[in-house]
PDB file of N, CA and C in Angstrom:
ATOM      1  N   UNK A   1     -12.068 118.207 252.797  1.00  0.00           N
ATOM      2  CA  UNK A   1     -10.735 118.570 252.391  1.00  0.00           C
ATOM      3  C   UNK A   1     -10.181 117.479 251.470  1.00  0.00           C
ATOM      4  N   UNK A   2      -9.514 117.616 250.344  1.00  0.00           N
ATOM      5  CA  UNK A   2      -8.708 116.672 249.246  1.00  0.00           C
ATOM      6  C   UNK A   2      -7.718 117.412 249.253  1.00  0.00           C
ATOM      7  N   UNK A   3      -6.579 116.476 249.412  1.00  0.00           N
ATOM      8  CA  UNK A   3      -5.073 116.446 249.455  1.00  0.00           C
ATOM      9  C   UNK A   3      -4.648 115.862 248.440  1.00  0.00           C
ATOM     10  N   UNK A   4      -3.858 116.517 247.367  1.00  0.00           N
ATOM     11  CA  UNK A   4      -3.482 116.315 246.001  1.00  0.00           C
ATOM     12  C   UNK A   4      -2.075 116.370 246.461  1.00  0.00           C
ATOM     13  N   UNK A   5      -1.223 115.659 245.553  1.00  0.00           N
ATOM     14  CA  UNK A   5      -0.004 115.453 245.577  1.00  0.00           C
ATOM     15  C   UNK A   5       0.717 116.040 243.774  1.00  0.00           C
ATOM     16  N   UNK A   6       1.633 116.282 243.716  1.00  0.00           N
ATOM     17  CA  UNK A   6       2.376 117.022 242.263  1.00  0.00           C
ATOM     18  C   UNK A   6       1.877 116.288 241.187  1.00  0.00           C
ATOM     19  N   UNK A   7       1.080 116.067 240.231  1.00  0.00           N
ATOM     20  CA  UNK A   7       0.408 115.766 239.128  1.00  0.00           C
ATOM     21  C   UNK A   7      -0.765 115.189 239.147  1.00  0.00           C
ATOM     22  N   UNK A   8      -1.448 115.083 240.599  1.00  0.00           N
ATOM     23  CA  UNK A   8      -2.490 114.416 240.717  1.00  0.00           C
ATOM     24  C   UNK A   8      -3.797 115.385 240.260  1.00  0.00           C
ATOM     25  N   UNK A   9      -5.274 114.688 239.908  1.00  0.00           N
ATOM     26  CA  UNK A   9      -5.980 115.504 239.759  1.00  0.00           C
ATOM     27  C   UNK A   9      -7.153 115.412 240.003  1.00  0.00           C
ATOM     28  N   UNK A  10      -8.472 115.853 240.147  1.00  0.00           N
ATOM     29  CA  UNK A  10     -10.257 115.675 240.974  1.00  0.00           C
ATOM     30  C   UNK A  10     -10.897 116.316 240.547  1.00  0.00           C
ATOM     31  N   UNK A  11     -11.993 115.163 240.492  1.00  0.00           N
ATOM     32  CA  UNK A  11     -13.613 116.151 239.840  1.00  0.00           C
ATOM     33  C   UNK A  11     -13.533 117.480 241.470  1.00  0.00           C
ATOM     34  N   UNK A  12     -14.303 118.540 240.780  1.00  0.00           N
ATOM     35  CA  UNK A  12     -15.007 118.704 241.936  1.00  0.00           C
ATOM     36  C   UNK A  12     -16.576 119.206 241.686  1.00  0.00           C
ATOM     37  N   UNK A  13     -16.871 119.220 243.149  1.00  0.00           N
ATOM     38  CA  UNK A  13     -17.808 119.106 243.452  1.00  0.00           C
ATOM     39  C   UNK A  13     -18.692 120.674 243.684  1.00  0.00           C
ATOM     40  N   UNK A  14     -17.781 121.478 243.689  1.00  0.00           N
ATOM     41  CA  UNK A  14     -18.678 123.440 244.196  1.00  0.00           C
ATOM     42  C   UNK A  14     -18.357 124.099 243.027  1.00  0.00           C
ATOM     43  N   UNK A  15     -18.759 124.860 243.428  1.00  0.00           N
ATOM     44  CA  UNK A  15     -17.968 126.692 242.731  1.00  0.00           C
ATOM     45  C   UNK A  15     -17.384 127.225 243.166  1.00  0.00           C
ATOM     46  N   UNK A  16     -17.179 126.957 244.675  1.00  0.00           N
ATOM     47  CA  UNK A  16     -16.240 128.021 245.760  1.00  0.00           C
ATOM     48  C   UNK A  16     -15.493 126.713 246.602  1.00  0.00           C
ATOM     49  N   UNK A  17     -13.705 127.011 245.874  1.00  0.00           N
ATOM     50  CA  UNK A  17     -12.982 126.699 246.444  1.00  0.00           C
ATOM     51  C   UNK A  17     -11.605 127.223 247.127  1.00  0.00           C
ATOM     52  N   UNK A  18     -11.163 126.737 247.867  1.00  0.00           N
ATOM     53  CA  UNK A  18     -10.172 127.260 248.675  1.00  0.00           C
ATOM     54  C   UNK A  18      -8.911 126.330 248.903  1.00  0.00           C
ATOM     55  N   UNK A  19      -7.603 126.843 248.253  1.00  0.00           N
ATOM     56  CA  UNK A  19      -6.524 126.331 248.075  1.00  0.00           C
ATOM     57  C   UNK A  19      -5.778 127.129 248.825  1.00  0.00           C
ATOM     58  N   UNK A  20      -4.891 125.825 249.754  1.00  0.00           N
ATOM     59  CA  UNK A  20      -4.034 126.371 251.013  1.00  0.00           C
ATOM     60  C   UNK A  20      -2.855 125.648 249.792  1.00  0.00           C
ATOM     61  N   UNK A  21      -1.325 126.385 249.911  1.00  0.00           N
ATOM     62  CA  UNK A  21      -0.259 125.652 249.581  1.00  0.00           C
ATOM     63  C   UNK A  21       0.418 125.960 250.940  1.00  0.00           C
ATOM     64  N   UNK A  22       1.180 125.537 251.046  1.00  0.00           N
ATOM     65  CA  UNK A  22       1.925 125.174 252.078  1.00  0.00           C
ATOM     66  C   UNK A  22       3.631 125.401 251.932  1.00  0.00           C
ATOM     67  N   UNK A  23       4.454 125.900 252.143  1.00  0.00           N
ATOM     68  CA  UNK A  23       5.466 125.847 252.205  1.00  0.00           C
ATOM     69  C   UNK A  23       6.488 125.225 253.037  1.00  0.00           C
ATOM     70  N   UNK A  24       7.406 124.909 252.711  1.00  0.00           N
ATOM     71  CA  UNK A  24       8.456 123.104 253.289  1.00  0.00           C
ATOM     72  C   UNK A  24       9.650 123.600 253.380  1.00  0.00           C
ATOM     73  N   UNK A  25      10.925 124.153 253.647  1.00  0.00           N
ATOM     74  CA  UNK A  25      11.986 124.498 253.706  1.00  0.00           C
ATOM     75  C   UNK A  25      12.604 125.711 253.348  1.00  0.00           C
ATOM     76  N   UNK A  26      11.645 126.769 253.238  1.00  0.00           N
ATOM     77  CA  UNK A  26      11.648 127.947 252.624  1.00  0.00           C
ATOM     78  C   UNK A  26      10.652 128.888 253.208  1.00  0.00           C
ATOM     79  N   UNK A  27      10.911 130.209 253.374  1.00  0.00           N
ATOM     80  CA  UNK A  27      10.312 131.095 254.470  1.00  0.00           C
ATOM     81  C   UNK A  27       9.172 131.445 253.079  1.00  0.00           C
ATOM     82  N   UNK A  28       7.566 131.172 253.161  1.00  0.00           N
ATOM     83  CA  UNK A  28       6.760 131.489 252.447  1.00  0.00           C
ATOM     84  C   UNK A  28       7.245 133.375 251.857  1.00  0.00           C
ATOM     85  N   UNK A  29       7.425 133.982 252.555  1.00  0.00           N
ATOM     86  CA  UNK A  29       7.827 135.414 251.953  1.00  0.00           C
ATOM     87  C   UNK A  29       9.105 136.131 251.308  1.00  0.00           C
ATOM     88  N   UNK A  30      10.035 134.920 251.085  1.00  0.00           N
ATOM     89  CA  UNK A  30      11.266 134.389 249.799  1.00  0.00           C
ATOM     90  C   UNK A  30      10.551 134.018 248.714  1.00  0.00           C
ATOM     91  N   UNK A  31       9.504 133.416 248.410  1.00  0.00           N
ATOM     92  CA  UNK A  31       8.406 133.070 247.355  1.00  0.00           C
ATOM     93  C   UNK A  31       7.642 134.233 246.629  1.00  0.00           C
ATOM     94  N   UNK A  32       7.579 133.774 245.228  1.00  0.00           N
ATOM     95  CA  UNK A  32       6.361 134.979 244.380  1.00  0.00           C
ATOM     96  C   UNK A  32       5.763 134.162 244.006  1.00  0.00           C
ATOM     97  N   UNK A  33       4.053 133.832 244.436  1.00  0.00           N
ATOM     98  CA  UNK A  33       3.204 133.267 243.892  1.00  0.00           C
ATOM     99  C   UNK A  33       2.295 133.748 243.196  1.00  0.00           C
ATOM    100  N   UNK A  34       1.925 133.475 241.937  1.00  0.00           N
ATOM    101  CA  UNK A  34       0.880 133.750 241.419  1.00  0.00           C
ATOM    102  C   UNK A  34       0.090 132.855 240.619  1.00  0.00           C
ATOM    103  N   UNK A  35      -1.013 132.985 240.113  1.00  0.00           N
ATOM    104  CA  UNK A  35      -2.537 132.875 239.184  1.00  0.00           C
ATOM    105  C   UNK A  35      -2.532 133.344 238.005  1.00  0.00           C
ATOM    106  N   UNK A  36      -2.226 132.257 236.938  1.00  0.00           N
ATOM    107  CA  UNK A  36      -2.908 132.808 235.788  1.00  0.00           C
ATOM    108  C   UNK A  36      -3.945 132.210 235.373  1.00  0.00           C
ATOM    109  N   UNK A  37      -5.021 132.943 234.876  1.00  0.00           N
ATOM    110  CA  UNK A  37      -6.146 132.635 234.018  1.00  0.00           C
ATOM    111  C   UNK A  37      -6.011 132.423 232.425  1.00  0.00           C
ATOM    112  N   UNK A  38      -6.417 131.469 232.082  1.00  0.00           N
ATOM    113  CA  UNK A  38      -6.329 131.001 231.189  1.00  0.00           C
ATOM    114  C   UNK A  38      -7.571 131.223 230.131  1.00  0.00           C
ATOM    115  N   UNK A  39      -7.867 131.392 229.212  1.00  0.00           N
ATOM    116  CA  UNK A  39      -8.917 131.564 228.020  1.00  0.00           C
ATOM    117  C   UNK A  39      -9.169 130.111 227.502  1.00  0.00           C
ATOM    118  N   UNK A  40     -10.448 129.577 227.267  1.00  0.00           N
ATOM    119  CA  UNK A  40     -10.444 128.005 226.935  1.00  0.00           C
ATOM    120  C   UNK A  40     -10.048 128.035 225.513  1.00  0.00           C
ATOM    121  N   UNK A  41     -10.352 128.697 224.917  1.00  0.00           N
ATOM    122  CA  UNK A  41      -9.885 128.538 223.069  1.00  0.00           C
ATOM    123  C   UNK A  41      -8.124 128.883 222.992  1.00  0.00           C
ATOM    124  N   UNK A  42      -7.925 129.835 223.407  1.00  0.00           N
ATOM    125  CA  UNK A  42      -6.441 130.275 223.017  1.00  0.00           C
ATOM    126  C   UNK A  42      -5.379 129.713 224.051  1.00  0.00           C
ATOM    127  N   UNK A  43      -5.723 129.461 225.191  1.00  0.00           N
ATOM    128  CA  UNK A  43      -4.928 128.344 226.385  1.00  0.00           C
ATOM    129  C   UNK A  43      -3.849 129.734 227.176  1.00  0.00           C
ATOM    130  N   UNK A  44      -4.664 131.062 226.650  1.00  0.00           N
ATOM    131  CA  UNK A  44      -3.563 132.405 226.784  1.00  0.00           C
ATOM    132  C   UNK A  44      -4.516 133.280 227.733  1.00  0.00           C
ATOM    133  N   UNK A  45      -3.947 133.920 228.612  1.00  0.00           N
ATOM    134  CA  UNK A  45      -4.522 135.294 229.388  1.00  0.00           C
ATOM    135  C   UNK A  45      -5.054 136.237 228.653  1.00  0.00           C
ATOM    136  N   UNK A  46      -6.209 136.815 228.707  1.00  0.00           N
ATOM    137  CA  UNK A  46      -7.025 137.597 228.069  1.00  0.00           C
ATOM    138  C   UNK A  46      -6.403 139.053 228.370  1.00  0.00           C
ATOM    139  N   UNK A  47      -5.719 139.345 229.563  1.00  0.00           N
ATOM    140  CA  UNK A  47      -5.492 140.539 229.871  1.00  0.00           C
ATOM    141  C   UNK A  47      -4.759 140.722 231.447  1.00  0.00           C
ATOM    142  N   UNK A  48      -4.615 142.173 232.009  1.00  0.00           N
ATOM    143  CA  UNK A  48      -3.934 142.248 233.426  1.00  0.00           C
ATOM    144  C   UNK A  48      -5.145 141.645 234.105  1.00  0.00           C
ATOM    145  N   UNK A  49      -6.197 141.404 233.952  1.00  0.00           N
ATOM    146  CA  UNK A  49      -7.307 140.900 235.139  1.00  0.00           C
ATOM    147  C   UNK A  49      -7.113 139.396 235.371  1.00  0.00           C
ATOM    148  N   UNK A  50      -6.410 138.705 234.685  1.00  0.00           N
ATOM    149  CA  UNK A  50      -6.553 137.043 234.738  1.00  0.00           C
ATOM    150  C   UNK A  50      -4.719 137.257 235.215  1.00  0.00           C
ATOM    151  N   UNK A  51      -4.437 138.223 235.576  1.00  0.00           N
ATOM    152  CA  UNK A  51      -2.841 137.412 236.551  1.00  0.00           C
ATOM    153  C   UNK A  51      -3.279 137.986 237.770  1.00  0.00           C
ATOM    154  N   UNK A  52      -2.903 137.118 238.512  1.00  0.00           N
ATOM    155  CA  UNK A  52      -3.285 137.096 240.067  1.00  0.00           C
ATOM    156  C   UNK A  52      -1.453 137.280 240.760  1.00  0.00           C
ATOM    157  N   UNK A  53      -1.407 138.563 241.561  1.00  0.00           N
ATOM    158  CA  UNK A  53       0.133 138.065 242.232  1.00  0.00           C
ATOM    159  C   UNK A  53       0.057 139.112 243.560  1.00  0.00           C
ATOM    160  N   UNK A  54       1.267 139.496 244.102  1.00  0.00           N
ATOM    161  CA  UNK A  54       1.492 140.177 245.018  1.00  0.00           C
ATOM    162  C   UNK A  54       0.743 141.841 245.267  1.00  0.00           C
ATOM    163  N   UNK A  55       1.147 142.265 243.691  1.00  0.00           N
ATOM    164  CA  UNK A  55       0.454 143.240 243.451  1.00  0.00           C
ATOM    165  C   UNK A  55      -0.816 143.423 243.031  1.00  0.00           C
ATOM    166  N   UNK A  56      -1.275 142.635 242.540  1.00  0.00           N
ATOM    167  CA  UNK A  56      -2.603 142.741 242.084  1.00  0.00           C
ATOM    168  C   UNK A  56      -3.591 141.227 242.871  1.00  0.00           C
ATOM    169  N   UNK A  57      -3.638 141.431 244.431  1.00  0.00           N
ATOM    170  CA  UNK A  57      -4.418 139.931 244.772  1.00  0.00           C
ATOM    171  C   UNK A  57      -5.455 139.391 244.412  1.00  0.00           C
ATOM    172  N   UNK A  58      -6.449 140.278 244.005  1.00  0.00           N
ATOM    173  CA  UNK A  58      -7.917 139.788 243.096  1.00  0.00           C
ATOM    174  C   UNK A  58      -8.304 140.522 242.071  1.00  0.00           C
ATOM    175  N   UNK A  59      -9.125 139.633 240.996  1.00  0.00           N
ATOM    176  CA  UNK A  59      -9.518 140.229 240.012  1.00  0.00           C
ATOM    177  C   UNK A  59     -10.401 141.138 239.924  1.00  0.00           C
ATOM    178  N   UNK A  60     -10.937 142.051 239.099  1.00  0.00           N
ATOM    179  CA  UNK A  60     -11.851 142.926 239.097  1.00  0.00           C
ATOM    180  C   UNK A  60     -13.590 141.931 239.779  1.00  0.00           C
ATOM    181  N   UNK A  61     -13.653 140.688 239.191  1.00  0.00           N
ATOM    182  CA  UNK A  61     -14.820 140.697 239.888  1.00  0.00           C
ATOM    183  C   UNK A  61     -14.924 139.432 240.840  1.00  0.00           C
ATOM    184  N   UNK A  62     -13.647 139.209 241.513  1.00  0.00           N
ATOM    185  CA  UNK A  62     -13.699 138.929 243.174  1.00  0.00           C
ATOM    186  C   UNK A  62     -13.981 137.611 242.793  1.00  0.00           C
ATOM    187  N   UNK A  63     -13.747 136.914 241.747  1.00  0.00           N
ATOM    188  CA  UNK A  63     -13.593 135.059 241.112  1.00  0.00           C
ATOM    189  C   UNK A  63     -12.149 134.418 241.762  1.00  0.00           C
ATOM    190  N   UNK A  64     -11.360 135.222 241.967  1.00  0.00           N
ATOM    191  CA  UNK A  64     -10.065 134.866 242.614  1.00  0.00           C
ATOM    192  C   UNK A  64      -9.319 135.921 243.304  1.00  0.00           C
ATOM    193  N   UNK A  65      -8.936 134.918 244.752  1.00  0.00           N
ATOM    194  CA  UNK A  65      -7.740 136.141 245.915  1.00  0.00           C
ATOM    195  C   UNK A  65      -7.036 135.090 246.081  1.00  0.00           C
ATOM    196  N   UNK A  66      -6.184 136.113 246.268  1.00  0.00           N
ATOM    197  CA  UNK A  66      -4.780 135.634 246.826  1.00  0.00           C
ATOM    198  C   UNK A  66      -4.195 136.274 248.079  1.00  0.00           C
ATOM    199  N   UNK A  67      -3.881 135.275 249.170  1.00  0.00           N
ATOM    200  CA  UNK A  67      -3.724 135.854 250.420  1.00  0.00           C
ATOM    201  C   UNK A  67      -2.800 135.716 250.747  1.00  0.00           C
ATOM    202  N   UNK A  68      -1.705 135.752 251.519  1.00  0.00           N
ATOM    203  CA  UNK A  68      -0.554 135.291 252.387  1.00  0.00           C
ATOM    204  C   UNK A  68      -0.805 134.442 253.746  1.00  0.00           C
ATOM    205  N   UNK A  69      -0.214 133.572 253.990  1.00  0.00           N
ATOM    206  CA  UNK A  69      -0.314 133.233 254.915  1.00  0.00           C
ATOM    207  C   UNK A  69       0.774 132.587 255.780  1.00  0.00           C
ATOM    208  N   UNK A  70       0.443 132.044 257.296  1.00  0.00           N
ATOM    209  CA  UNK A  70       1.871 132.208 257.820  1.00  0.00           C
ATOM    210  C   UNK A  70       3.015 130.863 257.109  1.00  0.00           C
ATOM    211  N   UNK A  71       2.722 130.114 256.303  1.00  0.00           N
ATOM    212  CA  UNK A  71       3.375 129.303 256.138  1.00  0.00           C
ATOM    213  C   UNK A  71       3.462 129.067 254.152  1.00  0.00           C
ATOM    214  N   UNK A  72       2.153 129.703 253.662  1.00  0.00           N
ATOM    215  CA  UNK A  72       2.405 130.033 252.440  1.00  0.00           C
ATOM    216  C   UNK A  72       1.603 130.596 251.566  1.00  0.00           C
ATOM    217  N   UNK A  73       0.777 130.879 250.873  1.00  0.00           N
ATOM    218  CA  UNK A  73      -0.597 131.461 250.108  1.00  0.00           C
ATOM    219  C   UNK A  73      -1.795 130.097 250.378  1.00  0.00           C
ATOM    220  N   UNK A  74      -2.763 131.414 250.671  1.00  0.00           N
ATOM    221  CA  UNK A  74      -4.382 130.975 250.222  1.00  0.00           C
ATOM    222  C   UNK A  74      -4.679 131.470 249.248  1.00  0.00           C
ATOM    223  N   UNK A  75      -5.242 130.516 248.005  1.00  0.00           N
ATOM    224  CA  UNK A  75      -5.989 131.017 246.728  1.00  0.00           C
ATOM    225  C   UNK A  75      -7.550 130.308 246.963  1.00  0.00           C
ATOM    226  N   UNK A  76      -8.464 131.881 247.110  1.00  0.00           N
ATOM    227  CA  UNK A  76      -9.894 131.469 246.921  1.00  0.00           C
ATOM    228  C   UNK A  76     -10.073 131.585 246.107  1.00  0.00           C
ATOM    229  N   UNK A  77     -11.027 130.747 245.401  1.00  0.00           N
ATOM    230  CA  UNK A  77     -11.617 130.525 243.989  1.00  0.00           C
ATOM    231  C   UNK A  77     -13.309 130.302 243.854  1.00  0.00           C
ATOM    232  N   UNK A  78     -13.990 131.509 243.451  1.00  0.00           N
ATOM    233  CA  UNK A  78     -15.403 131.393 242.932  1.00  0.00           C
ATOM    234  C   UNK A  78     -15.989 131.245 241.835  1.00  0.00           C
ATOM    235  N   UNK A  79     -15.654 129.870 241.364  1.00  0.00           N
ATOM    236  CA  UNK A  79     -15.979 129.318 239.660  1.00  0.00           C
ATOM    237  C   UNK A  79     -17.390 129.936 239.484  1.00  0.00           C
ATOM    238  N   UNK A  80     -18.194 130.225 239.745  1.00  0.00           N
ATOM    239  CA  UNK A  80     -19.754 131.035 239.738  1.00  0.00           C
ATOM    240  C   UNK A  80     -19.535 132.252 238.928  1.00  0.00           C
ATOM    241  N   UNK A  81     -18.538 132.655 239.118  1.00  0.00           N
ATOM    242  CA  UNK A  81     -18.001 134.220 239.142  1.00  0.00           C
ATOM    243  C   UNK A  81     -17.065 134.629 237.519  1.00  0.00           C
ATOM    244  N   UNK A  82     -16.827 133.002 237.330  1.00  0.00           N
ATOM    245  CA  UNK A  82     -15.347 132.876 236.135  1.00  0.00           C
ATOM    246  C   UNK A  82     -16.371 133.584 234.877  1.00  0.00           C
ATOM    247  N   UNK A  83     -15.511 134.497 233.743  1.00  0.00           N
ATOM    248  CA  UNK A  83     -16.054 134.763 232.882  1.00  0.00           C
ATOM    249  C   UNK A  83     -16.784 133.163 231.957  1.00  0.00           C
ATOM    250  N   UNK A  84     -17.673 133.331 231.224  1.00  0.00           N
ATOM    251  CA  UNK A  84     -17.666 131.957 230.204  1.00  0.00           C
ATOM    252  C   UNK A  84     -16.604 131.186 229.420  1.00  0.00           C
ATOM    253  N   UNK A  85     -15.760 132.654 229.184  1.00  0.00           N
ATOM    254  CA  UNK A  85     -14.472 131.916 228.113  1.00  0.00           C
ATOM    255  C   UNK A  85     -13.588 131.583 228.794  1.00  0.00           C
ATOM    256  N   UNK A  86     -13.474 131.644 229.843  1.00  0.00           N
ATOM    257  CA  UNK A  86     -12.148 131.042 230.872  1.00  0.00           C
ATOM    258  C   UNK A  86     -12.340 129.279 231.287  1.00  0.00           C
ATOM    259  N   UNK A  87     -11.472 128.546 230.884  1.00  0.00           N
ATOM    260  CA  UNK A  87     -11.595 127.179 231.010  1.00  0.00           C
ATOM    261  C   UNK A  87     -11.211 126.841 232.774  1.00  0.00           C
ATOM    262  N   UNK A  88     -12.355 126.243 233.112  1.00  0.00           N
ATOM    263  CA  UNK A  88     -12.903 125.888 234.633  1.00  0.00           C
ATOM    264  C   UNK A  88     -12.646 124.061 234.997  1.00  0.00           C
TER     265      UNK A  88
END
């Protein structure tokens, strides 16, 4: 487990990771969280498959979910899975 703090940042080490956020003074389901995917050349979303949110929790090919949880979202992440042009 690595515990990052607001601008901090880490190599890593897999393809399959799993991001808990946590929520602090606020009922996690007052919150809209989401995922955008990014394109490495244009720094822009290619399309509806690279936003990740309430309504739409994973992408067409299962590289990213988004879950609820009791205190705030799980985002799984399968870099294996990311198209080539998406910056990783």
């Amino acid at each position: 487990m690595i515990e990052l703090t607001l601008g901090a940042n880490t190599a890593l080490n897999t393809t399959q990771l799993t991001v808990d956020i946590q929520v602090f003074g606020f009922s996690a389901a007052e919150l809209d969280f989401s995922v955008y995917r990014l394109a490495q050349q244009s720094q822009k979303v290619r399309g509806d498959d690279d936003m990740i949110f309430y309504g739409q929790p994973q992408d067409q090919a299962r590289s990213l979910s988004l879950s609820s949880t009791a205190v705030g979202v799980c985002l799984m992440m399968d870099l294996s899975r990311q198209a080539p042009e998406v910056a990783c």
